[in-house]
C-alpha atoms as a PDB file:
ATOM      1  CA  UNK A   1      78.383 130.433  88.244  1.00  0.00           C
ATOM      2  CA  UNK A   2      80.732 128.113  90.246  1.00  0.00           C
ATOM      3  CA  UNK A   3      81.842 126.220  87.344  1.00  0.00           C
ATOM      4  CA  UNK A   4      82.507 129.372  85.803  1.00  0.00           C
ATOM      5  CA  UNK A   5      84.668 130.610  88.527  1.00  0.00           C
ATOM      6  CA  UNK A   6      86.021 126.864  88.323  1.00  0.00           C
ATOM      7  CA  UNK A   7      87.282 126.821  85.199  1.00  0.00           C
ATOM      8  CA  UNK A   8      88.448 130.497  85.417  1.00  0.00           C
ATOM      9  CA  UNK A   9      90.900 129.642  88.426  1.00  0.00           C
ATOM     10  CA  UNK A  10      92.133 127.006  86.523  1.00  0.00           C
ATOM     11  CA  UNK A  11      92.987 128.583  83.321  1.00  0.00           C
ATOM     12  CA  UNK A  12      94.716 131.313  85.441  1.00  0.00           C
ATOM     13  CA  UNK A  13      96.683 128.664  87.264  1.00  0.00           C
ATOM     14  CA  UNK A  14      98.536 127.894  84.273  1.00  0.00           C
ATOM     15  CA  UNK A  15      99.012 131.275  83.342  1.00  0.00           C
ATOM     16  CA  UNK A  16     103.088 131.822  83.843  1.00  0.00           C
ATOM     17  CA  UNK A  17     103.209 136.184  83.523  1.00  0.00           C
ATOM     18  CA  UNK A  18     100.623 135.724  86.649  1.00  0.00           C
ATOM     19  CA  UNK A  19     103.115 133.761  88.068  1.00  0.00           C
ATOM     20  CA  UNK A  20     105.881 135.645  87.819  1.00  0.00           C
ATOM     21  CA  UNK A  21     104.140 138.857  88.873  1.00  0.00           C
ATOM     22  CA  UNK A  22     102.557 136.634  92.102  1.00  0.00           C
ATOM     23  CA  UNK A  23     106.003 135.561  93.322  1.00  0.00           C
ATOM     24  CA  UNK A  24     107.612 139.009  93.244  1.00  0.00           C
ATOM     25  CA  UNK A  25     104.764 140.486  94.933  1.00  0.00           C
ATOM     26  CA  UNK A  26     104.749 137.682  97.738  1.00  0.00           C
ATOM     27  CA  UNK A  27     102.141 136.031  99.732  1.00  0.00           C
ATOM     28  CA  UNK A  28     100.213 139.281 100.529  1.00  0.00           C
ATOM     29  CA  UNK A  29      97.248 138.398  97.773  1.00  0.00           C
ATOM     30  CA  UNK A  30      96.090 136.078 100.711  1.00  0.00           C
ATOM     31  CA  UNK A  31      97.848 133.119  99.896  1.00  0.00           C
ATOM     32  CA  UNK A  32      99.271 132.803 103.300  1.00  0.00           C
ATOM     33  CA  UNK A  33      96.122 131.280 104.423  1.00  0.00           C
ATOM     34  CA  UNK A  34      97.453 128.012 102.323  1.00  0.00           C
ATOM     35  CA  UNK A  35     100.567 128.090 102.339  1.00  0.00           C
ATOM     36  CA  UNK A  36     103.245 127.809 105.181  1.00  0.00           C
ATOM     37  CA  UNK A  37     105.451 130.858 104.378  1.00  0.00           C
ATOM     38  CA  UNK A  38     108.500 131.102 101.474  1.00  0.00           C
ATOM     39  CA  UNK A  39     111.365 129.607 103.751  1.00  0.00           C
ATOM     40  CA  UNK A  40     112.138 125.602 105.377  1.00  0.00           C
ATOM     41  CA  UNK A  41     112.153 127.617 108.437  1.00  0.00           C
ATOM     42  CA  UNK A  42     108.298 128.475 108.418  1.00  0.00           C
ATOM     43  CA  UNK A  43     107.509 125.091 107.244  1.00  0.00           C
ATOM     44  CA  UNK A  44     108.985 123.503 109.918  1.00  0.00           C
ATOM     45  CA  UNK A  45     107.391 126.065 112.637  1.00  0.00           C
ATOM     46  CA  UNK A  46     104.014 125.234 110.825  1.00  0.00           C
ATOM     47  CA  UNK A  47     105.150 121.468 111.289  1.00  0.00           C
ATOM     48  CA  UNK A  48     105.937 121.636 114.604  1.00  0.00           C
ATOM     49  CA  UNK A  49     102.801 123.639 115.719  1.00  0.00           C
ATOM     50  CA  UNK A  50     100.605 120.866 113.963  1.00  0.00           C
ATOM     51  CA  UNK A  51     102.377 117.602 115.559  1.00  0.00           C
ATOM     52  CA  UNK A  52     101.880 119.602 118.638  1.00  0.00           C
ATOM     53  CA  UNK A  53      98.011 119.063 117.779  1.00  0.00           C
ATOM     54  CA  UNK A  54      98.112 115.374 117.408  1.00  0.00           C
ATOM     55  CA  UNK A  55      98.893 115.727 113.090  1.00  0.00           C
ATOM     56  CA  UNK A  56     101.510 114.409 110.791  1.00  0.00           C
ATOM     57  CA  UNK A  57     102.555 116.335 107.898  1.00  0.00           C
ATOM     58  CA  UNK A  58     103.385 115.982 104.355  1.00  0.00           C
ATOM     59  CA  UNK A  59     105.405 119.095 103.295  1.00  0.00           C
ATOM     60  CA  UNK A  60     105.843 120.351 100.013  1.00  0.00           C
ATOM     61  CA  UNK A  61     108.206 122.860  98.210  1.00  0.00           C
ATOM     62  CA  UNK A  62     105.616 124.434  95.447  1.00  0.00           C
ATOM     63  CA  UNK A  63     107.090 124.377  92.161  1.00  0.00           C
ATOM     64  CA  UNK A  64     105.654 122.808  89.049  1.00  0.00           C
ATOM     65  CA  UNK A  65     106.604 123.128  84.991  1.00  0.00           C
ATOM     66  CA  UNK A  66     110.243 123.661  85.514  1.00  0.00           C
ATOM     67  CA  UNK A  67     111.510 124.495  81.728  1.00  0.00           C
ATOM     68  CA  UNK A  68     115.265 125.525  83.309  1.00  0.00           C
ATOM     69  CA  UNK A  69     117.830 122.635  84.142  1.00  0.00           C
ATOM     70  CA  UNK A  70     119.225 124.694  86.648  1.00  0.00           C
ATOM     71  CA  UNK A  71     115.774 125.641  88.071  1.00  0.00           C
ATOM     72  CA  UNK A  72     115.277 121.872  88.163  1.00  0.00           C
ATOM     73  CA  UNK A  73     118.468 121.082  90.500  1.00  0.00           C
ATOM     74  CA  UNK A  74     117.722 123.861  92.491  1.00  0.00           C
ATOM     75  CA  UNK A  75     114.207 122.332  93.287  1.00  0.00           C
ATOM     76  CA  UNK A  76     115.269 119.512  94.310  1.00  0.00           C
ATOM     77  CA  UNK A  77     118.126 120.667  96.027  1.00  0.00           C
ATOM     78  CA  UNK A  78     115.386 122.234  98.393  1.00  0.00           C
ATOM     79  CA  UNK A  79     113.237 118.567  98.486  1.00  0.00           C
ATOM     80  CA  UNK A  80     116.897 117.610  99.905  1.00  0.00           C
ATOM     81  CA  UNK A  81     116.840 120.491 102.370  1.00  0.00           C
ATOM     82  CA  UNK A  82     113.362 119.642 103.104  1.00  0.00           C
ATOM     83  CA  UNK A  83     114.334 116.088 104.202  1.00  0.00           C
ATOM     84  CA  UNK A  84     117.394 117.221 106.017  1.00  0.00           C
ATOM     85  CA  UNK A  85     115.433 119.936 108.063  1.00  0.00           C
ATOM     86  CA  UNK A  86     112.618 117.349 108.895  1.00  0.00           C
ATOM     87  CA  UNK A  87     115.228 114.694 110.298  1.00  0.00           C
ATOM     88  CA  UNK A  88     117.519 117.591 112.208  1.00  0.00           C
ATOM     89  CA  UNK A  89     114.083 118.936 113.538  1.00  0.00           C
ATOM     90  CA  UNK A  90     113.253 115.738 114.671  1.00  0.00           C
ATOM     91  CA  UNK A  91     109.349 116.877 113.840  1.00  0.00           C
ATOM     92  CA  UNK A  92     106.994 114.060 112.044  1.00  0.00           C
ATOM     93  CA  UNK A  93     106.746 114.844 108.146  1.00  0.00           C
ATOM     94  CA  UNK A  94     107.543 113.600 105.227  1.00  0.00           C
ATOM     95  CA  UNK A  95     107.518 115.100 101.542  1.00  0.00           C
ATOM     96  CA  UNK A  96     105.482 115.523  98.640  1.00  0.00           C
ATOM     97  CA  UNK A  97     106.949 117.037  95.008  1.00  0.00           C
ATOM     98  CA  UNK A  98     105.991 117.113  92.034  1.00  0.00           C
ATOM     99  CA  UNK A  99     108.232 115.824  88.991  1.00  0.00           C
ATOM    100  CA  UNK A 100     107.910 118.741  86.442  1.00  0.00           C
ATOM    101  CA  UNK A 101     109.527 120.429  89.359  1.00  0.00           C
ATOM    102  CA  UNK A 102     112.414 118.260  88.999  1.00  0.00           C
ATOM    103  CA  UNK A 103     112.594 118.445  85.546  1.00  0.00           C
ATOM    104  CA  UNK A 104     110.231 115.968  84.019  1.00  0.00           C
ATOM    105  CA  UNK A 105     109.423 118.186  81.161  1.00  0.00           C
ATOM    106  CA  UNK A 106     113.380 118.927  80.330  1.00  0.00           C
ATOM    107  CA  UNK A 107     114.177 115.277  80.018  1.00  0.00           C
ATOM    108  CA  UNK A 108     113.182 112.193  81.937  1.00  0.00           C
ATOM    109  CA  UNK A 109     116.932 111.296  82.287  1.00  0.00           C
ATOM    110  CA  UNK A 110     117.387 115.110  84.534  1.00  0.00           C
ATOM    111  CA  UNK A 111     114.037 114.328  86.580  1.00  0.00           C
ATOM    112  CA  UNK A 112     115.389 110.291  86.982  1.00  0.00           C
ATOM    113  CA  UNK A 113     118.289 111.835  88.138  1.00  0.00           C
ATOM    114  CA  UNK A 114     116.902 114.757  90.950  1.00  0.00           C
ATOM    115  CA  UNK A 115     114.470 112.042  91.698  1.00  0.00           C
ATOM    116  CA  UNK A 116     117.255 109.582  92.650  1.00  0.00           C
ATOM    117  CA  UNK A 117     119.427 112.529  94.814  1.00  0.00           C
ATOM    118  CA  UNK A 118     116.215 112.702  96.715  1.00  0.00           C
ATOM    119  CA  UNK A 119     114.872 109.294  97.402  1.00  0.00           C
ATOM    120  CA  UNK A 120     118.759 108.359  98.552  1.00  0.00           C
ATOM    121  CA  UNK A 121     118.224 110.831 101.518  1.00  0.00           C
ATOM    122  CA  UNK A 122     114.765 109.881 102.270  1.00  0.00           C
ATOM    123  CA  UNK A 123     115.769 106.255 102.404  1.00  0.00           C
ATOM    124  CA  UNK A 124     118.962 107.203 104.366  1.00  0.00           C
ATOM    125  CA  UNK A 125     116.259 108.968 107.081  1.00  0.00           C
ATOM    126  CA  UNK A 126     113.516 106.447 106.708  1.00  0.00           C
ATOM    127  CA  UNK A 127     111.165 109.306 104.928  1.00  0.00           C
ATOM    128  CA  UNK A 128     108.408 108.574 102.956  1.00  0.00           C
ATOM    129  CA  UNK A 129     108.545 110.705  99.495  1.00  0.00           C
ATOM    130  CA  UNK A 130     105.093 111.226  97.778  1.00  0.00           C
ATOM    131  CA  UNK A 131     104.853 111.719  93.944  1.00  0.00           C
ATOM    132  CA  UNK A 132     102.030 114.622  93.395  1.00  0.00           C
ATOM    133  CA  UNK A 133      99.763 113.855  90.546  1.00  0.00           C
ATOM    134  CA  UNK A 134      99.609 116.462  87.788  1.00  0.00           C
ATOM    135  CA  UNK A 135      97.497 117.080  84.996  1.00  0.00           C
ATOM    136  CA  UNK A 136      96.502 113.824  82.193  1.00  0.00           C
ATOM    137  CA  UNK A 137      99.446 114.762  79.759  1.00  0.00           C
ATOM    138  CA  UNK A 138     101.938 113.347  82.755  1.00  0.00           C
ATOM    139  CA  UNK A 139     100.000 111.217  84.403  1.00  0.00           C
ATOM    140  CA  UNK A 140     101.627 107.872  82.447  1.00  0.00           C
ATOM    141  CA  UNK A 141     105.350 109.174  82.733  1.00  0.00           C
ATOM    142  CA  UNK A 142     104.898 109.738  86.424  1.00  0.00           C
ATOM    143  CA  UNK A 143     103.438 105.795  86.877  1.00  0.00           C
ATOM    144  CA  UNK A 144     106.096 104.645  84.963  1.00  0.00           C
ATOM    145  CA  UNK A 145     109.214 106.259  86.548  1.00  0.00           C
ATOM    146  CA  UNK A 146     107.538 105.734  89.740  1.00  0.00           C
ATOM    147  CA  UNK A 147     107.663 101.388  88.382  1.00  0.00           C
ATOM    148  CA  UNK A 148     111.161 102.012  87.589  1.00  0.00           C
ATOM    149  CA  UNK A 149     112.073 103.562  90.993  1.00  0.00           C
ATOM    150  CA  UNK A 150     110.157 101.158  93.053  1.00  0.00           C
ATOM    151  CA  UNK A 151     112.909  98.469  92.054  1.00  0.00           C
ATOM    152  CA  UNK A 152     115.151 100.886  94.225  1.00  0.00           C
ATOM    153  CA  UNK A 153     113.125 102.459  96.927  1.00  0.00           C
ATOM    154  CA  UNK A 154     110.554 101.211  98.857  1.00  0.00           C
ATOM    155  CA  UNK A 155     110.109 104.366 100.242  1.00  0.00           C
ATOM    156  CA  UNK A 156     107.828 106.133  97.699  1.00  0.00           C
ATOM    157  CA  UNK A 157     104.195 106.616  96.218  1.00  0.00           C
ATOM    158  CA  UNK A 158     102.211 108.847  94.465  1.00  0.00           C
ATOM    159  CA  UNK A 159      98.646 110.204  94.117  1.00  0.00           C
ATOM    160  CA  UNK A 160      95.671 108.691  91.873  1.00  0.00           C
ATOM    161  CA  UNK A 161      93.246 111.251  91.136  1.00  0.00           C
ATOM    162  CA  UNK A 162      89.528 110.557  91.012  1.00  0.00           C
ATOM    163  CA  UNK A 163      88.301 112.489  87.634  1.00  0.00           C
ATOM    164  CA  UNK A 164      90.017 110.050  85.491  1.00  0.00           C
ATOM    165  CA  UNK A 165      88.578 107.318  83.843  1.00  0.00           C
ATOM    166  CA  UNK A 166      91.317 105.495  84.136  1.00  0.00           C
ATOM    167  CA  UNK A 167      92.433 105.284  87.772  1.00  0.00           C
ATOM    168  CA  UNK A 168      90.475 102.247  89.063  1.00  0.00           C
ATOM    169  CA  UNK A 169      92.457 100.264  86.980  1.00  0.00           C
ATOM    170  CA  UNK A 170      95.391 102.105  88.148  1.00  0.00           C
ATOM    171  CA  UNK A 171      94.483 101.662  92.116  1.00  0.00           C
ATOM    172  CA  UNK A 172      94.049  98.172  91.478  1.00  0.00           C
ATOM    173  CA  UNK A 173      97.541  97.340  89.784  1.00  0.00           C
ATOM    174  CA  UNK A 174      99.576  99.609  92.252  1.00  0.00           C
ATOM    175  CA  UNK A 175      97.630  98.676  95.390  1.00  0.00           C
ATOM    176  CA  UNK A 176      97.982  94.997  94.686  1.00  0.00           C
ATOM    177  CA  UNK A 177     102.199  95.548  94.434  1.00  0.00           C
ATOM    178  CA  UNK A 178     101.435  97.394  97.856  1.00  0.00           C
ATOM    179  CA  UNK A 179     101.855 101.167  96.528  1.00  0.00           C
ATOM    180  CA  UNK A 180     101.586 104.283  99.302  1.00  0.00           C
ATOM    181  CA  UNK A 181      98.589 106.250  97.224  1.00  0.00           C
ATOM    182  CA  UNK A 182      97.223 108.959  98.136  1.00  0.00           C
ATOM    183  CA  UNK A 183      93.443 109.294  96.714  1.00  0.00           C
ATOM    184  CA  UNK A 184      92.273 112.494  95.468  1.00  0.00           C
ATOM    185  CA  UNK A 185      89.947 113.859  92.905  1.00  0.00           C
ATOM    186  CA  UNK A 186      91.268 115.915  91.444  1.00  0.00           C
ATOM    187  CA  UNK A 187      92.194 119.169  90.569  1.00  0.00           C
ATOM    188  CA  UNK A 188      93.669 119.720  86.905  1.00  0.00           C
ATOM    189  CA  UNK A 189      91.056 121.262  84.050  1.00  0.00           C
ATOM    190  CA  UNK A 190      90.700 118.105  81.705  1.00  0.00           C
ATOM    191  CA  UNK A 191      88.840 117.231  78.855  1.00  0.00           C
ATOM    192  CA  UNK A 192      85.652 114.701  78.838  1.00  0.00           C
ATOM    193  CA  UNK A 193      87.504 112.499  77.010  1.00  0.00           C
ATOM    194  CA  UNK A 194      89.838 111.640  80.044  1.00  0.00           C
ATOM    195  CA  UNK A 195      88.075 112.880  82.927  1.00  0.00           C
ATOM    196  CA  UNK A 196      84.221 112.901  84.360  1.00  0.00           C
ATOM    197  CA  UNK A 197      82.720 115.983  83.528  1.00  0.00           C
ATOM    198  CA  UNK A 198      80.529 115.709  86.633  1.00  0.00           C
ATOM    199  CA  UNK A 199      81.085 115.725  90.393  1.00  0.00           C
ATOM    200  CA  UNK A 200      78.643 113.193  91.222  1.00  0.00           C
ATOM    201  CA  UNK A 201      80.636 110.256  89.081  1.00  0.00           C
ATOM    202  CA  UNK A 202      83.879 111.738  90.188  1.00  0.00           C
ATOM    203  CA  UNK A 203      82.242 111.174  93.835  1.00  0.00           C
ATOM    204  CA  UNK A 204      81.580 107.895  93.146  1.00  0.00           C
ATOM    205  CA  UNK A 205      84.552 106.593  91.487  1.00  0.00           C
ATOM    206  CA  UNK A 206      86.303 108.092  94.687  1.00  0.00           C
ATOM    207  CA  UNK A 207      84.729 105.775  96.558  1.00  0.00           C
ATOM    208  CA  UNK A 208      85.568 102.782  94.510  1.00  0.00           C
ATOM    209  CA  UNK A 209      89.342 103.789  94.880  1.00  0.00           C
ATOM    210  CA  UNK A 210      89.100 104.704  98.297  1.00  0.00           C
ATOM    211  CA  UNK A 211      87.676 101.175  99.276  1.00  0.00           C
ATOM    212  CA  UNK A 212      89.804  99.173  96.154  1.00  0.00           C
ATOM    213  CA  UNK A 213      93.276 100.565  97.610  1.00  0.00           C
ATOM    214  CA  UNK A 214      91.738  99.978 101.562  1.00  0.00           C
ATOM    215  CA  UNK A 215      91.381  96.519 100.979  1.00  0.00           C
ATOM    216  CA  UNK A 216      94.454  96.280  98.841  1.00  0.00           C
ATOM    217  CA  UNK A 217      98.206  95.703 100.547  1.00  0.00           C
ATOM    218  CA  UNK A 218      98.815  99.524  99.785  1.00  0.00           C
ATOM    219  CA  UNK A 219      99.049 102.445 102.481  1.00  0.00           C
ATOM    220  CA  UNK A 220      95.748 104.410 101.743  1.00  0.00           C
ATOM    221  CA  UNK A 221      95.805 108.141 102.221  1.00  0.00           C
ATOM    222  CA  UNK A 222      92.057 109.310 102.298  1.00  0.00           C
ATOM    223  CA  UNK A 223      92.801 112.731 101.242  1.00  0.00           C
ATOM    224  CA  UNK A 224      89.705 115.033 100.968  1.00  0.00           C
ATOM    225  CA  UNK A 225      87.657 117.557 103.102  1.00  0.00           C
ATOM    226  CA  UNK A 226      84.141 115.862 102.022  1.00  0.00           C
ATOM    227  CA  UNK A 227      82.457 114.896 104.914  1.00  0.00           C
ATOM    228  CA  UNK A 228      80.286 112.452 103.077  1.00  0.00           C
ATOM    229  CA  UNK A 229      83.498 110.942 101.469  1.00  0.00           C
ATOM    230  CA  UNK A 230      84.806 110.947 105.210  1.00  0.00           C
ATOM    231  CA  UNK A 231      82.082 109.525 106.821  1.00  0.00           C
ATOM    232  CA  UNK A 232      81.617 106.552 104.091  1.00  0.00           C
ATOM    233  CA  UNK A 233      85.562 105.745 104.901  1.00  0.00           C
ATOM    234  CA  UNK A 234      84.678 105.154 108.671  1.00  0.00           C
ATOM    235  CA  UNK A 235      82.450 102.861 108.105  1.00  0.00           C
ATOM    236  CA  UNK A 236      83.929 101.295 105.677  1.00  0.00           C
ATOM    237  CA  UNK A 237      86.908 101.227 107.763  1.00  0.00           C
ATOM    238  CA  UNK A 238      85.048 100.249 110.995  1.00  0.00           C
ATOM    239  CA  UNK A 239      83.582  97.010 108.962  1.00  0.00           C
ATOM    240  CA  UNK A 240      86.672  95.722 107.592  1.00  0.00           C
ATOM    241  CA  UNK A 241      88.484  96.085 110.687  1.00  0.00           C
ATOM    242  CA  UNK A 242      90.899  98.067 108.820  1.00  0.00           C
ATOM    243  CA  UNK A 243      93.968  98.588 111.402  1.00  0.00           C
ATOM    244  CA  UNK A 244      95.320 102.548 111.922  1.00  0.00           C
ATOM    245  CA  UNK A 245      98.571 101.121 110.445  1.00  0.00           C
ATOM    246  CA  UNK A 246      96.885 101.243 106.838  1.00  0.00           C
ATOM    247  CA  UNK A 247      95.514 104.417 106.064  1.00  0.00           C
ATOM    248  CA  UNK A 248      95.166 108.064 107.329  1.00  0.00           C
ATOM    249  CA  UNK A 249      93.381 110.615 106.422  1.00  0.00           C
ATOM    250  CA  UNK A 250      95.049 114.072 104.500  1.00  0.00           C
ATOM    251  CA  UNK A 251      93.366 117.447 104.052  1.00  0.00           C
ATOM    252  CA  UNK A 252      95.183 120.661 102.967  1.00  0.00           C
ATOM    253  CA  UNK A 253      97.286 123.218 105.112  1.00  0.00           C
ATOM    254  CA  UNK A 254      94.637 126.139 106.178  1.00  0.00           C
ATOM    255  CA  UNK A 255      91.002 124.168 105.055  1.00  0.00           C
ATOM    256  CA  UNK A 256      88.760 122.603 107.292  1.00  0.00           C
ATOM    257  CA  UNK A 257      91.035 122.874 110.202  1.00  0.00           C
ATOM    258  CA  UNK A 258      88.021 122.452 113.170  1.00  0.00           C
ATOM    259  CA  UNK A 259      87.529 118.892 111.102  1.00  0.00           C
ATOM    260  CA  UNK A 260      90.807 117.786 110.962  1.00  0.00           C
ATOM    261  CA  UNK A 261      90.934 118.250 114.603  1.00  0.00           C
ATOM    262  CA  UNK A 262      87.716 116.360 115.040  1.00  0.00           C
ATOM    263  CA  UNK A 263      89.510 113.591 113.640  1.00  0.00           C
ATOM    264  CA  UNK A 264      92.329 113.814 115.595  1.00  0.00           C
ATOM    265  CA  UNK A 265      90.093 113.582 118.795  1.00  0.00           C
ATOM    266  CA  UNK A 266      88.084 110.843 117.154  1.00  0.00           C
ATOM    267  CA  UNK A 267      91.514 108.847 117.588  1.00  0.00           C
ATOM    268  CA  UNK A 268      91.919 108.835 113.817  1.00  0.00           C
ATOM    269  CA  UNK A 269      95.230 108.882 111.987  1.00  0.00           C
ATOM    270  CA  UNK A 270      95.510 112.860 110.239  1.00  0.00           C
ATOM    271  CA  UNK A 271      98.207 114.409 108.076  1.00  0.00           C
ATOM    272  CA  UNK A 272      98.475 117.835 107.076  1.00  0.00           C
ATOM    273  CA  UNK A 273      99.355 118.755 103.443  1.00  0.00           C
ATOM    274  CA  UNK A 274     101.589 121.674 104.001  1.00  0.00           C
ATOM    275  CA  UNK A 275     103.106 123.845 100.700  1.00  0.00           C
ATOM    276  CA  UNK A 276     105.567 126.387 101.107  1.00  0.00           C
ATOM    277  CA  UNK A 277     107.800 128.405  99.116  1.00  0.00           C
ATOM    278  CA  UNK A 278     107.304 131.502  96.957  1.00  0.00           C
ATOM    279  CA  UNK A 279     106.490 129.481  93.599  1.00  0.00           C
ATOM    280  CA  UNK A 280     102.987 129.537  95.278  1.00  0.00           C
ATOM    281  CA  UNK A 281     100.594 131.080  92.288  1.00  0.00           C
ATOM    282  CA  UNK A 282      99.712 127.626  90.551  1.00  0.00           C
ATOM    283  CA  UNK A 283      98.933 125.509  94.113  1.00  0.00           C
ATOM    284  CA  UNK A 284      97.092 128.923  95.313  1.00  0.00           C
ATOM    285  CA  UNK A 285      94.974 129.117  92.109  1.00  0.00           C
ATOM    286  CA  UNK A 286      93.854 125.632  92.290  1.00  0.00           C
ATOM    287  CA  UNK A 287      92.524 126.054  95.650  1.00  0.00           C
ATOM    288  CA  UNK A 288      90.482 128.848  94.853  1.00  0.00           C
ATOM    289  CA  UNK A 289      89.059 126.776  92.144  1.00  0.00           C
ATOM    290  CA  UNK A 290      88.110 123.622  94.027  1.00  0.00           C
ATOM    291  CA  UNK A 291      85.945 125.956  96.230  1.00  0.00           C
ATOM    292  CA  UNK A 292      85.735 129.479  95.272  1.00  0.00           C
ATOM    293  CA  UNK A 293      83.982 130.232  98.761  1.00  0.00           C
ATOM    294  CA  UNK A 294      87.685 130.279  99.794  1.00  0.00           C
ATOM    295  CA  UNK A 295      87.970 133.635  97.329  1.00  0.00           C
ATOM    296  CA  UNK A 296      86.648 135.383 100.237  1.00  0.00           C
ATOM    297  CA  UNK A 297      88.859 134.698 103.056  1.00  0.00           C
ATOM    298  CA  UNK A 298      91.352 136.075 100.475  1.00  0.00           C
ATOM    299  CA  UNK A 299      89.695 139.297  99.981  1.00  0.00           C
ATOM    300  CA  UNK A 300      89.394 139.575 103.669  1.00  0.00           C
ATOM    301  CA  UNK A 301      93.216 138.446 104.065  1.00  0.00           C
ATOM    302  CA  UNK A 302      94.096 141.381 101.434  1.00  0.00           C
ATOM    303  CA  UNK A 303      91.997 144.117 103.061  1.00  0.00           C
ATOM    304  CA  UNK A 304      93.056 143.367 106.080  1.00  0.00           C
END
């Protein structure tokens, strides 16, 4: 029954009347649990709320599958308000986007382009800009403009999902060069062909990146809310002697909140993934498929 619901979140994810119908009738479905509000204004209150409670952030303008050059600027016209509100804030974030957003799927030369107007601000603020992971159709494109801005910008990474087959080999080439990645597992409907159909190999090829990428010269973002996966990274942590400096753990804006803030008091390094934004359907969807207990804090958010 839960792959069912699984697989039926997905598919509705990607579903763009859905979309359009979610945005104009706002973050009332229960949404608002996830997500930060539709404005840079919220975002930053959220931000400022959680670095009050010993957290970092990563925040993120939702968008995704941008098929409008004009949508495309826009987007990342609000990463570049995103960075400019985090520096005049003075709170401590950084930002996450993803490149379809940007206008990956237009042309690579628009997305090279948005992607370059963004990083220049980062870098000019010392802001760390994290490349979101989408599904397997861009996952080469996004590891290969991410190797061609690299020779620019040492101030970006990106995200290696678990579920593929491929991504050891991936943690190992970008860790070695020192890449930021965040390590996830992933939450795209793919085919067997590309991706582990089953959640105990995806669990343990998680920890193989997990460990690969701690050990590496790379930044390691531990980004889940499994408390096995957690508890294997402390002691893997603990008995390499891995320094704070190296890694942190991420979970997502409104999940598992009493265990992020265990963390926190554990002394361990935490950041917050925090969306916001009214293009919120896809990222909400998603969520409710990776555990569709969370389908009834919606209902309760709705009737309510």
């Amino acid at each position: 029954m839960e792959q069912l619901m699984r697989s039926l979140f997905l598919s509705m994810a990607q579903n763009r009347a859905a979309n359009r119908w979610a945005k104009r009738y706002g973050l009332r479905l229960g949404a608002q649990r996830f997500v930060a509000g539709e404005t840079i204004d919220d975002a930053i209150r959220v931000v400022r709320t959680l670095n009050q409670q010993g957290m970092t952030v990563t925040l993120d303008h939702l968008g995704e599958f941008v098929n409008d050059e004009s949508e495309a600027n826009e987007a990342a016209d609000y990463c570049v308000r995103t960075l400019e509100a985090i520096h005049a804030s003075g709170v401590d974030a950084s930002l996450s986007l993803k490149m379809t957003q940007t206008g990956l799927d237009i042309s690579r030369e628009l997305c090279m382009s948005n992607m370059r107007r963004i990083l220049d601000v980062a870098k000019k603020y010392g802001l760390l800009v994290t490349i979101d992971m989408e599904d397997f159709s861009h996952c080469q494109i996004t590891l290969d403009i991410l190797d061609e801005l690299r020779k620019d910008y040492d101030n970006v990474g990106t995200v290696i999902q678990a579920y593929l087959y491929r991504s050891l080999e991936d943690v190992q080439r970008l860790g070695a060069e020192g890449v930021h990645l965040r390590i996830v597992k992933g939450a795209y409907k793919e085919p067997p062909e590309v991706a582990f159909p089953d959640k105990a190999d995806v669990d343990a090829n998680y920890i193989k990146l997990m460990e690969a990428q701690l050990l590496s010269k790379g930044f390691t973002a531990i980004a889940t809310h499994d408390e096995k996966m957690i508890e294997h990274a402390k002691s893997f942590i603990a008995k390499h002697n891995i320094p704070k400096e190296k890694y942190e753990f991420q979970m997502l804006y409104g999940i598992r909140t009493n265990l992020q803030q265990q963390l926190v008091r554990e002394g361990y390094p935490m950041r917050v993934y925090v969306p916001y934004g009214n293009d919120w359907y896809g990222y909400f969807m998603r969520r409710l498929a990776e555990r569709p207990a969370n389908v009834g804090f919606v209902l309760k958010g709705m009737f309510n």
